[in-house]
N, C-alpha and C. Protein backbone atom coordinates (compact mmCIF):
# COMPACT_ATOMS: atom_id res chain seq x y z
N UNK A 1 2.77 -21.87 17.63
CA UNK A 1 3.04 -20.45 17.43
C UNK A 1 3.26 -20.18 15.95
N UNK A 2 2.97 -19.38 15.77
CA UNK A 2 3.03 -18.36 13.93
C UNK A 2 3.73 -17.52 13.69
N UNK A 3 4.46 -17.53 12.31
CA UNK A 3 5.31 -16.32 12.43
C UNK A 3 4.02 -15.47 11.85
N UNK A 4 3.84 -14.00 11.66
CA UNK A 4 3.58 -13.01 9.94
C UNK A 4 4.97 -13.19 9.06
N UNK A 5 3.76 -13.26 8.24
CA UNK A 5 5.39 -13.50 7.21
C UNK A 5 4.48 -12.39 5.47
N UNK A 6 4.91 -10.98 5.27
CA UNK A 6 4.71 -10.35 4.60
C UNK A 6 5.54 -10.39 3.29
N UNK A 7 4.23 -10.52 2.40
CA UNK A 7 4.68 -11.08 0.93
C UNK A 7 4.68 -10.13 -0.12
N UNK A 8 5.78 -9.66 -1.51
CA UNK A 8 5.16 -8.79 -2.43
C UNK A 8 5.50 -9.51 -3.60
N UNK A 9 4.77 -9.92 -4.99
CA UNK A 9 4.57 -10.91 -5.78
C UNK A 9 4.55 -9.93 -7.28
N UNK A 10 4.93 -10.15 -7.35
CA UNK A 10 5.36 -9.72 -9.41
C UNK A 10 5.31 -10.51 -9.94
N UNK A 11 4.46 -10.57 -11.30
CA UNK A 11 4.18 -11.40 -12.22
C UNK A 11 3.79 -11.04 -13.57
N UNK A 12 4.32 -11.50 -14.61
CA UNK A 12 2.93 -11.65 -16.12
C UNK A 12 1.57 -11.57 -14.94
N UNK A 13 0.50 -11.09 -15.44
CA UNK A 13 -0.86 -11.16 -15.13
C UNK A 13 -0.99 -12.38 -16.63
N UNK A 14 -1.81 -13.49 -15.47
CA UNK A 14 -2.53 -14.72 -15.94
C UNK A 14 -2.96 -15.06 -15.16
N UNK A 15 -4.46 -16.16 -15.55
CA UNK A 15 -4.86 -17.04 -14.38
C UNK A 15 -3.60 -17.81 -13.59
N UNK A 16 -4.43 -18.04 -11.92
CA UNK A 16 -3.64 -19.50 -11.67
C UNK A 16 -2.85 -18.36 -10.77
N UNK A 17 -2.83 -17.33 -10.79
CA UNK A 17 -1.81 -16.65 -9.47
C UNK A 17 -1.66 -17.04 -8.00
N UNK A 18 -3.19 -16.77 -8.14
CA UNK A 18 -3.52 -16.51 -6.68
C UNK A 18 -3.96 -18.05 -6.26
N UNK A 19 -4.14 -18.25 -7.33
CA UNK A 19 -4.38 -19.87 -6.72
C UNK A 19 -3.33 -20.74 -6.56
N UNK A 20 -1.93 -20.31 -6.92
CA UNK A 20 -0.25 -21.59 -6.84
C UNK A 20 0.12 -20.47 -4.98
N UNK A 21 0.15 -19.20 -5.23
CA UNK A 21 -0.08 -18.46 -4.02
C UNK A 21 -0.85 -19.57 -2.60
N UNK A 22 -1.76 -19.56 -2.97
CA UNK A 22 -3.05 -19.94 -1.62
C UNK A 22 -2.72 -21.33 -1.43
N UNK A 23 -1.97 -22.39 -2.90
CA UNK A 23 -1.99 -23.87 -2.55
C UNK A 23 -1.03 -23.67 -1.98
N UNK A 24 0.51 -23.07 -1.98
CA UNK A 24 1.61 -23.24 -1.20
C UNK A 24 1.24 -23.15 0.68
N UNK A 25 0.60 -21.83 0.09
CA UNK A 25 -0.12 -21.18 1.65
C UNK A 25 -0.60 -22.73 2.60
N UNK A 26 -1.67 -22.68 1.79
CA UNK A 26 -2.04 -23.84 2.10
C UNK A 26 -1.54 -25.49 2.76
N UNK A 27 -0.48 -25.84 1.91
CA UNK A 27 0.24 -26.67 2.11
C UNK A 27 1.18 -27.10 3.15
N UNK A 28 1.48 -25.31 3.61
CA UNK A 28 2.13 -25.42 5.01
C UNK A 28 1.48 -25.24 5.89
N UNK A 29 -0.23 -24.79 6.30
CA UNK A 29 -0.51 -24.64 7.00
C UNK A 29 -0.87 -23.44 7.62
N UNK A 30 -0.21 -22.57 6.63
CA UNK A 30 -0.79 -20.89 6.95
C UNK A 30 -2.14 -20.22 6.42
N UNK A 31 -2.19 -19.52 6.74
CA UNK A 31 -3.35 -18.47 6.68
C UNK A 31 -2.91 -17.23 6.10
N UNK A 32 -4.24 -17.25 5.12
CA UNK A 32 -3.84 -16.05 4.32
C UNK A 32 -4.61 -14.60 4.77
N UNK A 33 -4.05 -14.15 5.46
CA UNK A 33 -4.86 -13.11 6.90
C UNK A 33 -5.31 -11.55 5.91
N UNK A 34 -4.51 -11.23 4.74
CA UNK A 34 -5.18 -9.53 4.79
C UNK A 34 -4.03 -9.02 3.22
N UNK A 35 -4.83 -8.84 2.66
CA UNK A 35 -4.02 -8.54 1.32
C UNK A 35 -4.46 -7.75 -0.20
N UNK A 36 -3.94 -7.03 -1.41
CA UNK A 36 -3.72 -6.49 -1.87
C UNK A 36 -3.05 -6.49 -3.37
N UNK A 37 -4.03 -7.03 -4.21
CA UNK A 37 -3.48 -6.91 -5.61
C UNK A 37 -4.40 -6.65 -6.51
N UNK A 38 -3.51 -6.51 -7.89
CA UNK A 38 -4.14 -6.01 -8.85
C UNK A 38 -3.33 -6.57 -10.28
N UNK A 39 -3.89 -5.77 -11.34
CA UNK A 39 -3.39 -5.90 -12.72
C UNK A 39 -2.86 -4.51 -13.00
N UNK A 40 -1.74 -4.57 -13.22
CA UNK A 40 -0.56 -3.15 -13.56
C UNK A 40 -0.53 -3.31 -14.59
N UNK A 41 -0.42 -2.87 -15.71
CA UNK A 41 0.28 -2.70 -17.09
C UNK A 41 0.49 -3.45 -17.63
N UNK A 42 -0.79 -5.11 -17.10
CA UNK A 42 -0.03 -6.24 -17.80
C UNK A 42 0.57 -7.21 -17.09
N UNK A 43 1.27 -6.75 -15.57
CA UNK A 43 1.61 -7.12 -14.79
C UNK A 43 0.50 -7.41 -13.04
N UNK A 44 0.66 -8.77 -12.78
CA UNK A 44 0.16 -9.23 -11.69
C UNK A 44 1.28 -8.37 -10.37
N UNK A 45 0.82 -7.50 -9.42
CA UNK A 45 0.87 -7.19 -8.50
C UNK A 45 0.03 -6.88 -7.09
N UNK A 46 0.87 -8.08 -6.12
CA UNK A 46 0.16 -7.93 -4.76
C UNK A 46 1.00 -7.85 -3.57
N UNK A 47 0.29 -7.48 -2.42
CA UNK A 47 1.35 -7.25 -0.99
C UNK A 47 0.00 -8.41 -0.51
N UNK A 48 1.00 -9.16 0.79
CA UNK A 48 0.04 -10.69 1.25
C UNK A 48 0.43 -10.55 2.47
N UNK A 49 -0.43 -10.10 3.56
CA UNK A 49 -0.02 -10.72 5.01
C UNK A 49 -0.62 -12.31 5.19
N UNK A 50 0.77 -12.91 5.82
CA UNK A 50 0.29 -14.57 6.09
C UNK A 50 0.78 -14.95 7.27
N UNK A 51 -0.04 -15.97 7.93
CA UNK A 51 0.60 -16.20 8.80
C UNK A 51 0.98 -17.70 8.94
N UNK A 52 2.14 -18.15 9.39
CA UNK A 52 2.34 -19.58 9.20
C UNK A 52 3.09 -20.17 10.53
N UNK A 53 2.39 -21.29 10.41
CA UNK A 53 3.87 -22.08 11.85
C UNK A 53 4.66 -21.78 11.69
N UNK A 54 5.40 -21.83 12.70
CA UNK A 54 7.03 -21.71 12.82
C UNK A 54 7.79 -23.10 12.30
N UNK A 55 6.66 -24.05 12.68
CA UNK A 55 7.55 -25.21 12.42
C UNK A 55 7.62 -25.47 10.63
N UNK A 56 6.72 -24.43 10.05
CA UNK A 56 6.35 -24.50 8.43
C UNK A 56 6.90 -23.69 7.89
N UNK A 57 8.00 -22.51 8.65
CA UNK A 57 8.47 -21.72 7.75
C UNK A 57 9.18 -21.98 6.87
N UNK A 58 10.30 -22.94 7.07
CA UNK A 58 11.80 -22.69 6.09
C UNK A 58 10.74 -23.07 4.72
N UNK A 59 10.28 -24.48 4.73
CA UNK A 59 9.74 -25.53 4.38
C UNK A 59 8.50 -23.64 2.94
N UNK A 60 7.89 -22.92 3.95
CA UNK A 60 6.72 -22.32 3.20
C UNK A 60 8.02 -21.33 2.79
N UNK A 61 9.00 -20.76 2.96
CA UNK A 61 9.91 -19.74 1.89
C UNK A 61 10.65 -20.59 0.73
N UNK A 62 10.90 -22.22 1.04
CA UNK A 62 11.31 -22.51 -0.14
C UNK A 62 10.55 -22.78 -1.36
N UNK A 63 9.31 -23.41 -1.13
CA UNK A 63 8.17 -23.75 -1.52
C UNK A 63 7.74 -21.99 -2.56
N UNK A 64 7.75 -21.05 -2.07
CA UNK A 64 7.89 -19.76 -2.66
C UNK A 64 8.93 -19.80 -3.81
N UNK A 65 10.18 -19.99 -3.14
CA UNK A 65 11.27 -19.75 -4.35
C UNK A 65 10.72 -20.42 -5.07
N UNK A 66 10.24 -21.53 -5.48
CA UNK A 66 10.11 -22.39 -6.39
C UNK A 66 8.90 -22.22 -7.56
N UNK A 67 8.27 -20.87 -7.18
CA UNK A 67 7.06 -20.26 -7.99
C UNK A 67 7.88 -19.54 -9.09
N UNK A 68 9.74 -18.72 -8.30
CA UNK A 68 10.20 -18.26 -9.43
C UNK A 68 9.98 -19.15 -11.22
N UNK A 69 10.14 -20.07 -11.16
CA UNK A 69 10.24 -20.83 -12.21
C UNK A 69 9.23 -20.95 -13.24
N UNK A 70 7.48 -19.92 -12.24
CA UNK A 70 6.54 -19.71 -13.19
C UNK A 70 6.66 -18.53 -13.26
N UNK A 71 7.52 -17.62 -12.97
CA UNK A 71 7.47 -16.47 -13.27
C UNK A 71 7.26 -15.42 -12.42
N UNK A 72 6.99 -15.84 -11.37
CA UNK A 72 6.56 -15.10 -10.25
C UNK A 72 7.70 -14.88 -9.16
N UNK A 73 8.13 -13.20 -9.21
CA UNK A 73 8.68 -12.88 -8.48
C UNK A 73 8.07 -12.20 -7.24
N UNK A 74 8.77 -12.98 -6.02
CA UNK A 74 8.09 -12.95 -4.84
C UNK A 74 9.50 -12.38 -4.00
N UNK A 75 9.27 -11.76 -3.04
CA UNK A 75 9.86 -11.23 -1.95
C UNK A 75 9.05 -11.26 -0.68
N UNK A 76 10.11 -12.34 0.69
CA UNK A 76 9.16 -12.35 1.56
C UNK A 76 9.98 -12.34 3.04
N UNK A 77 9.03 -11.32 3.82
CA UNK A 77 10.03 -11.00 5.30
C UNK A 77 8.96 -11.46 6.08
N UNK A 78 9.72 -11.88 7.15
CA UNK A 78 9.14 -12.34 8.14
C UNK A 78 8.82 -10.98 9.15
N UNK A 79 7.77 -11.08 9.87
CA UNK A 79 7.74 -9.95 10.70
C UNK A 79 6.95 -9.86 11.90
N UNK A 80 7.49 -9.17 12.81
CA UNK A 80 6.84 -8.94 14.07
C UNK A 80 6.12 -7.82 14.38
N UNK A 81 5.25 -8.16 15.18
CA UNK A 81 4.19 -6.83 15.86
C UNK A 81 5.34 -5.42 16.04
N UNK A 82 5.06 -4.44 15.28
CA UNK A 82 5.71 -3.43 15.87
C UNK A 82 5.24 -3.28 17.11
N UNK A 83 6.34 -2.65 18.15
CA UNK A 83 5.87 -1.68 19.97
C UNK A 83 4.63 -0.48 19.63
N UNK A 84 3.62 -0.97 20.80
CA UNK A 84 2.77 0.22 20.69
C UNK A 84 3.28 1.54 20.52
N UNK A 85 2.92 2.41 19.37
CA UNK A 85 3.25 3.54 19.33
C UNK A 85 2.69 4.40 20.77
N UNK A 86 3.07 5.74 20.23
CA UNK A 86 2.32 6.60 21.39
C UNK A 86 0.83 6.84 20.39
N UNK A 87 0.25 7.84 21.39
CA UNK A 87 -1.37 8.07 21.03
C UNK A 87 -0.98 8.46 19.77
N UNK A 88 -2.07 8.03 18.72
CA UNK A 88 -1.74 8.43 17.10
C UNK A 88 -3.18 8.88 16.64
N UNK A 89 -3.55 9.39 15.99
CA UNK A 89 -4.37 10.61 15.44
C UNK A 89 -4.51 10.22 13.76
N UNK A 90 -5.75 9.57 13.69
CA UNK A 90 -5.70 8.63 12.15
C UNK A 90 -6.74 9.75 11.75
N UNK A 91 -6.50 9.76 10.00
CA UNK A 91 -7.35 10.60 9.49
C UNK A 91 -7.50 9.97 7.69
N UNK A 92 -7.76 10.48 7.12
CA UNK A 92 -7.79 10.37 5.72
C UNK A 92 -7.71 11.56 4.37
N UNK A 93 -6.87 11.30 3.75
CA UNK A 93 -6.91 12.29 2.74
C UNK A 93 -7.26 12.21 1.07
N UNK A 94 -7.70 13.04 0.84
CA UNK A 94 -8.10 12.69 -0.56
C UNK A 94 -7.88 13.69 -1.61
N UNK A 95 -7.81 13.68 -3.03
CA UNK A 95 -7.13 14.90 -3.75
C UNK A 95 -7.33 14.40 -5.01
N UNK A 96 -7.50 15.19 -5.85
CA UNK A 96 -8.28 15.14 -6.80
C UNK A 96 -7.80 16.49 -7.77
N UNK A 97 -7.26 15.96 -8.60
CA UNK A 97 -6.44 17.45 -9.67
C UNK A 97 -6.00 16.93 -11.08
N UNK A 98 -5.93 17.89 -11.65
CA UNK A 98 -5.07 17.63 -13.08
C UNK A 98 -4.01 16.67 -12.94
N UNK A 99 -3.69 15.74 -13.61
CA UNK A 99 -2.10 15.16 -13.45
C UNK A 99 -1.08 15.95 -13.79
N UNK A 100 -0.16 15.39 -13.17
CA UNK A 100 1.42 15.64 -14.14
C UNK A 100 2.54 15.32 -12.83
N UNK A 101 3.52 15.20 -13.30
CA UNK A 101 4.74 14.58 -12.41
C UNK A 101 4.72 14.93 -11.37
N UNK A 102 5.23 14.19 -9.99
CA UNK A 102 5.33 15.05 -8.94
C UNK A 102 4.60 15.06 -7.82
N UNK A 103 3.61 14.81 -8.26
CA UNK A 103 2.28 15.33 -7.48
C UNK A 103 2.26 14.35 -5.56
N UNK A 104 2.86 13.16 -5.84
CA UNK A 104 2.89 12.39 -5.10
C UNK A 104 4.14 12.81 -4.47
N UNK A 105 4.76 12.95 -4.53
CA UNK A 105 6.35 13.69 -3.84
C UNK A 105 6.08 14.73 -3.12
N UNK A 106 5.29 15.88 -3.59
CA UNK A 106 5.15 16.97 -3.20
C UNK A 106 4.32 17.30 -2.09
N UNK A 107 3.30 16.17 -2.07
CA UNK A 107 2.37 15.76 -0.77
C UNK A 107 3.19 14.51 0.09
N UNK A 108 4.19 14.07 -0.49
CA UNK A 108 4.66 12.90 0.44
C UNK A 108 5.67 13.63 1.35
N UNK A 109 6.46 14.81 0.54
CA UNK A 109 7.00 15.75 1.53
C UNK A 109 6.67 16.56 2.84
N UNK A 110 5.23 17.17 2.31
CA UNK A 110 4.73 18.09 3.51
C UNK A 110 4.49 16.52 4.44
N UNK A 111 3.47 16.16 4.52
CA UNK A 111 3.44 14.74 5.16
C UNK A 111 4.61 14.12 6.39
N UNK A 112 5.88 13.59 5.92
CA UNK A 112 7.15 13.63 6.46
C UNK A 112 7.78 14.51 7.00
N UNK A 113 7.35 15.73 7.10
CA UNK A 113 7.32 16.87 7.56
C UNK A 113 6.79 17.22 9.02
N UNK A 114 5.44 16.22 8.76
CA UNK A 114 4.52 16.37 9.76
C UNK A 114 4.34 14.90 10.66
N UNK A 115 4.97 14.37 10.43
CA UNK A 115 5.64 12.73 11.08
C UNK A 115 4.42 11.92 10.71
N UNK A 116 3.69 12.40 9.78
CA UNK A 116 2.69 11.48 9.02
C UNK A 116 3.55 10.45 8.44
N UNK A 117 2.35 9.14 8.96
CA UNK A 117 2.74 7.86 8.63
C UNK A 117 1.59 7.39 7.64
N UNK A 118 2.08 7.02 6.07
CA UNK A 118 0.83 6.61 5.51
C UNK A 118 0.65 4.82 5.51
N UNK A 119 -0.93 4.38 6.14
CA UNK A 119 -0.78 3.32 6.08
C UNK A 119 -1.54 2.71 4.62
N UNK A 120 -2.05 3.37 3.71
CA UNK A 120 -2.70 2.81 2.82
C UNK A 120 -2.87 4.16 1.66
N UNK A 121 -2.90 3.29 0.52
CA UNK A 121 -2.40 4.67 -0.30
C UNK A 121 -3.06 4.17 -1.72
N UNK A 122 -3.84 4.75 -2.33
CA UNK A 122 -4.79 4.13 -3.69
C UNK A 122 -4.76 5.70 -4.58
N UNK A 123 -3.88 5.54 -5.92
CA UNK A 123 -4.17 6.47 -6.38
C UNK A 123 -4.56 6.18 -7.94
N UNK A 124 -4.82 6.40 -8.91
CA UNK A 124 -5.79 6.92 -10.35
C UNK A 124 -5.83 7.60 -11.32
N UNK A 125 -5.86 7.45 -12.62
CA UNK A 125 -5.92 8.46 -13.26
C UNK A 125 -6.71 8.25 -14.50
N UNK A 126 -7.60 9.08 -14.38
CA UNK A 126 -8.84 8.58 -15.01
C UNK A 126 -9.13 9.79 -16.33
N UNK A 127 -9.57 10.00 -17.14
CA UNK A 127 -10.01 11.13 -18.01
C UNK A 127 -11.75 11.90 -17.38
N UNK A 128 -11.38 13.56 -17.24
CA UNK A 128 -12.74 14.04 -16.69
C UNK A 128 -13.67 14.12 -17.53
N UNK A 129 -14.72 14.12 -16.70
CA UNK A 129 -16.01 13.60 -17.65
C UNK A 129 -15.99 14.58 -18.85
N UNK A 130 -15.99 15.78 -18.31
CA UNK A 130 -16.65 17.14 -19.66
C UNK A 130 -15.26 17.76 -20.54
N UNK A 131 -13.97 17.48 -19.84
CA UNK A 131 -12.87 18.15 -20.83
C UNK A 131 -11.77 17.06 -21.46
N UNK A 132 -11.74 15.50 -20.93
CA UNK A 132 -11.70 14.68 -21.40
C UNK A 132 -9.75 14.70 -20.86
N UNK A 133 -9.54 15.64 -20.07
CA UNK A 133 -8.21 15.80 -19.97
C UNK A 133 -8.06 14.72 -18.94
N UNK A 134 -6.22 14.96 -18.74
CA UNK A 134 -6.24 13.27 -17.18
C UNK A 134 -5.99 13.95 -15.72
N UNK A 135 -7.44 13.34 -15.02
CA UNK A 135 -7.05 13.76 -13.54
C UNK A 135 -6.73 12.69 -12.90
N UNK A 136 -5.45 13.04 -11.82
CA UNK A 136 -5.15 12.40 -10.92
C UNK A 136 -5.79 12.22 -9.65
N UNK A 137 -6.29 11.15 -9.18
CA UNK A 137 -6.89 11.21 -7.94
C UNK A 137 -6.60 9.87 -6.76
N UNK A 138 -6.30 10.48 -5.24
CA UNK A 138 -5.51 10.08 -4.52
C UNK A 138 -6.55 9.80 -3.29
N UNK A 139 -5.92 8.30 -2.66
CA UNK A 139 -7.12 8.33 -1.45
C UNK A 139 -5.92 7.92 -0.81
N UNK A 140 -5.76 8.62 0.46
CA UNK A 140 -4.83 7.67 1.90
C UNK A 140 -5.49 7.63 3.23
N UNK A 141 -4.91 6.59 3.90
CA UNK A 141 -5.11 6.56 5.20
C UNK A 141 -4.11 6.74 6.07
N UNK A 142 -4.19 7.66 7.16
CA UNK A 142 -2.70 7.61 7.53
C UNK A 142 -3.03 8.18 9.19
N UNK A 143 -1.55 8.03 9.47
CA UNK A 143 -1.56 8.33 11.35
C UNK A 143 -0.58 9.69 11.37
N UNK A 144 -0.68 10.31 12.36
CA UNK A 144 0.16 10.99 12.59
C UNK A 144 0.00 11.23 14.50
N UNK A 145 1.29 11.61 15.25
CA UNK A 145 1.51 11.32 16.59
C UNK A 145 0.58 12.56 17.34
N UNK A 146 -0.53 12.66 18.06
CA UNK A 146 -1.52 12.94 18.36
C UNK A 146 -1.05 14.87 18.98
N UNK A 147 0.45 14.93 19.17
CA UNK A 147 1.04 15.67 19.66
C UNK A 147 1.36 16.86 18.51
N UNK A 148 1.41 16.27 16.93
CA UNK A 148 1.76 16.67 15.81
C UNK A 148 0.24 17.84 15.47
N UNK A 149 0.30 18.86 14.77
CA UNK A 149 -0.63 19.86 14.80
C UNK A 149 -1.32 19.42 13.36
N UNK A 150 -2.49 18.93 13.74
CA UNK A 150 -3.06 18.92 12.27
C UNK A 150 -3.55 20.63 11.70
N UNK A 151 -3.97 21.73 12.54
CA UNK A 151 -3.79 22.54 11.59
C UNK A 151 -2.37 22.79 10.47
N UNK A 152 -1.59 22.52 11.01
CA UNK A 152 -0.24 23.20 10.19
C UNK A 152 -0.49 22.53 9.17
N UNK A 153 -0.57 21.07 9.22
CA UNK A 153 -0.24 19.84 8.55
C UNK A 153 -1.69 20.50 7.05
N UNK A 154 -2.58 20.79 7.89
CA UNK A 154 -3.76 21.60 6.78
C UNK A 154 -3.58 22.58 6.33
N UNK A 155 -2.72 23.55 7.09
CA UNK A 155 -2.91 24.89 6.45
C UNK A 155 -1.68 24.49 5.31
N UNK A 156 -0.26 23.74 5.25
CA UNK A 156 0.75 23.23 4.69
C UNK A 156 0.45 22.43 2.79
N UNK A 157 -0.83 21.99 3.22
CA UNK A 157 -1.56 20.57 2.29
C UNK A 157 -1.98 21.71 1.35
N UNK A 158 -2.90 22.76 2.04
CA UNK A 158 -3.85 23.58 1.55
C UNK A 158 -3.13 24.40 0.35
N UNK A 159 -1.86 24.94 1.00
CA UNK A 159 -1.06 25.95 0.57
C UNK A 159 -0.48 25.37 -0.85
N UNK A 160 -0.22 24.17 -0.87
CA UNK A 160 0.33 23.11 -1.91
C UNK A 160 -0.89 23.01 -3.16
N UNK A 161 -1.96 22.88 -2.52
CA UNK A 161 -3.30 22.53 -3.26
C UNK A 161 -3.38 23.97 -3.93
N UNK A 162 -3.70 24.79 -3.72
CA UNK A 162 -3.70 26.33 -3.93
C UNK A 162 -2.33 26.24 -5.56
N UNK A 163 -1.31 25.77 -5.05
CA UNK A 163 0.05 26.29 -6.33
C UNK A 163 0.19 24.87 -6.97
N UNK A 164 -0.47 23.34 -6.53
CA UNK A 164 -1.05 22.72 -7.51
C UNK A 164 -1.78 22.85 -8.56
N UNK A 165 -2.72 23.44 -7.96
CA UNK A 165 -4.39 24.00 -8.48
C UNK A 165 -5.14 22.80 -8.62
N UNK A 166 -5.28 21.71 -7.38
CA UNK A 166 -5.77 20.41 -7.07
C UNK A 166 -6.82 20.79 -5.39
N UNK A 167 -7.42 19.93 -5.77
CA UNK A 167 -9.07 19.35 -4.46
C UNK A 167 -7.56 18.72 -3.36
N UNK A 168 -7.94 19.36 -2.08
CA UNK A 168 -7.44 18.17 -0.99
C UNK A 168 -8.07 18.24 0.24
N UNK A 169 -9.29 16.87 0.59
CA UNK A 169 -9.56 17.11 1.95
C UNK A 169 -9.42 16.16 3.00
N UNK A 170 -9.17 16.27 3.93
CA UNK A 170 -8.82 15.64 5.09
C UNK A 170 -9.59 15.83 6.29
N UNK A 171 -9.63 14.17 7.08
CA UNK A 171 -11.22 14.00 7.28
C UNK A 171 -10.25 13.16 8.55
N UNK A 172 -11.12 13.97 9.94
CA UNK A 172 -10.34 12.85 11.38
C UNK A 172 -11.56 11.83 11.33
């Protein structure tokens, strides 16, 4: 039997991450099932679903601590299958506007509002092609409980987009 055991990893960005990562993995016997990183500001950041024996756990979290010492700060929970939700209603959203503070709060509000659950969240900020200014641009995936009104949840997004003065569309 296996636990999941969900990982988030901070680091200097250098070679050799993902590879002291995968040998530990490795070493106990787990599997590195579904995951998520990048280069931040300089900084190595990733989220790691793994799965490992039970009889390999203590043995694969100490084996972790012991990466602190290259620098790599790791945080890691063990975890179980959440209970089937009720019927859930997956969609995607996307948005696309000028930057400036906020912008993510202000859509994370209406959202929570609307018992939207986001499961994946990629956002950007890039300079536009012809005015050279910085737009922010946002991709999610998310659920909400099938019972929950996606008009409101649109006409709510819309109304925001409008006194943003930002793109937002949402796609079942």
């Amino acid at each position: 039997m296996s636990e999941s055991v969900v990982l988030t990893i901070v680091s200097d960005d250098h070679p050799g991450i993902v590879e002291s990562l995968s040998r530990v993995l490795s070493n106990h016997g787990g599997n590195w099932i579904e995951s998520s990183m990048l280069s931040l500001a300089g900084k190595f950041a990733g989220i790691l679903l793994a799965s490992v024996p039970k009889e390999q756990l203590d043995g694969f979290l100490s084996a972790l601590q012991a990466l602190d010492s290259q620098g790599m700060h790791i945080v890691a929970q063990t975890s179980s299958e959440p209970p089937p939700a009720g019927k859930m209603r997956e969609f995607e959203l996307e948005l696309v506007g000028q930057d400036r503070p906020g912008i993510v709060h202000d859509i994370s509000e209406i959202l929570t509002r609307h018992q939207v659950n986001v499961h994946e969240l990629e956002t950007e900020c890039q300079s536009a092609s012809m005015s050279g200014e910085l737009l922010f641009l946002a991709r999610a995936r998310m659920q909400m409980p099938a019972s929950a009104s996606m008009e409101n949840l649109r006409r709510d997004l819309e109304n925001l987009a409008n006194e943003l003065m930002v793109d937002i569309k949402l796609q079942e």
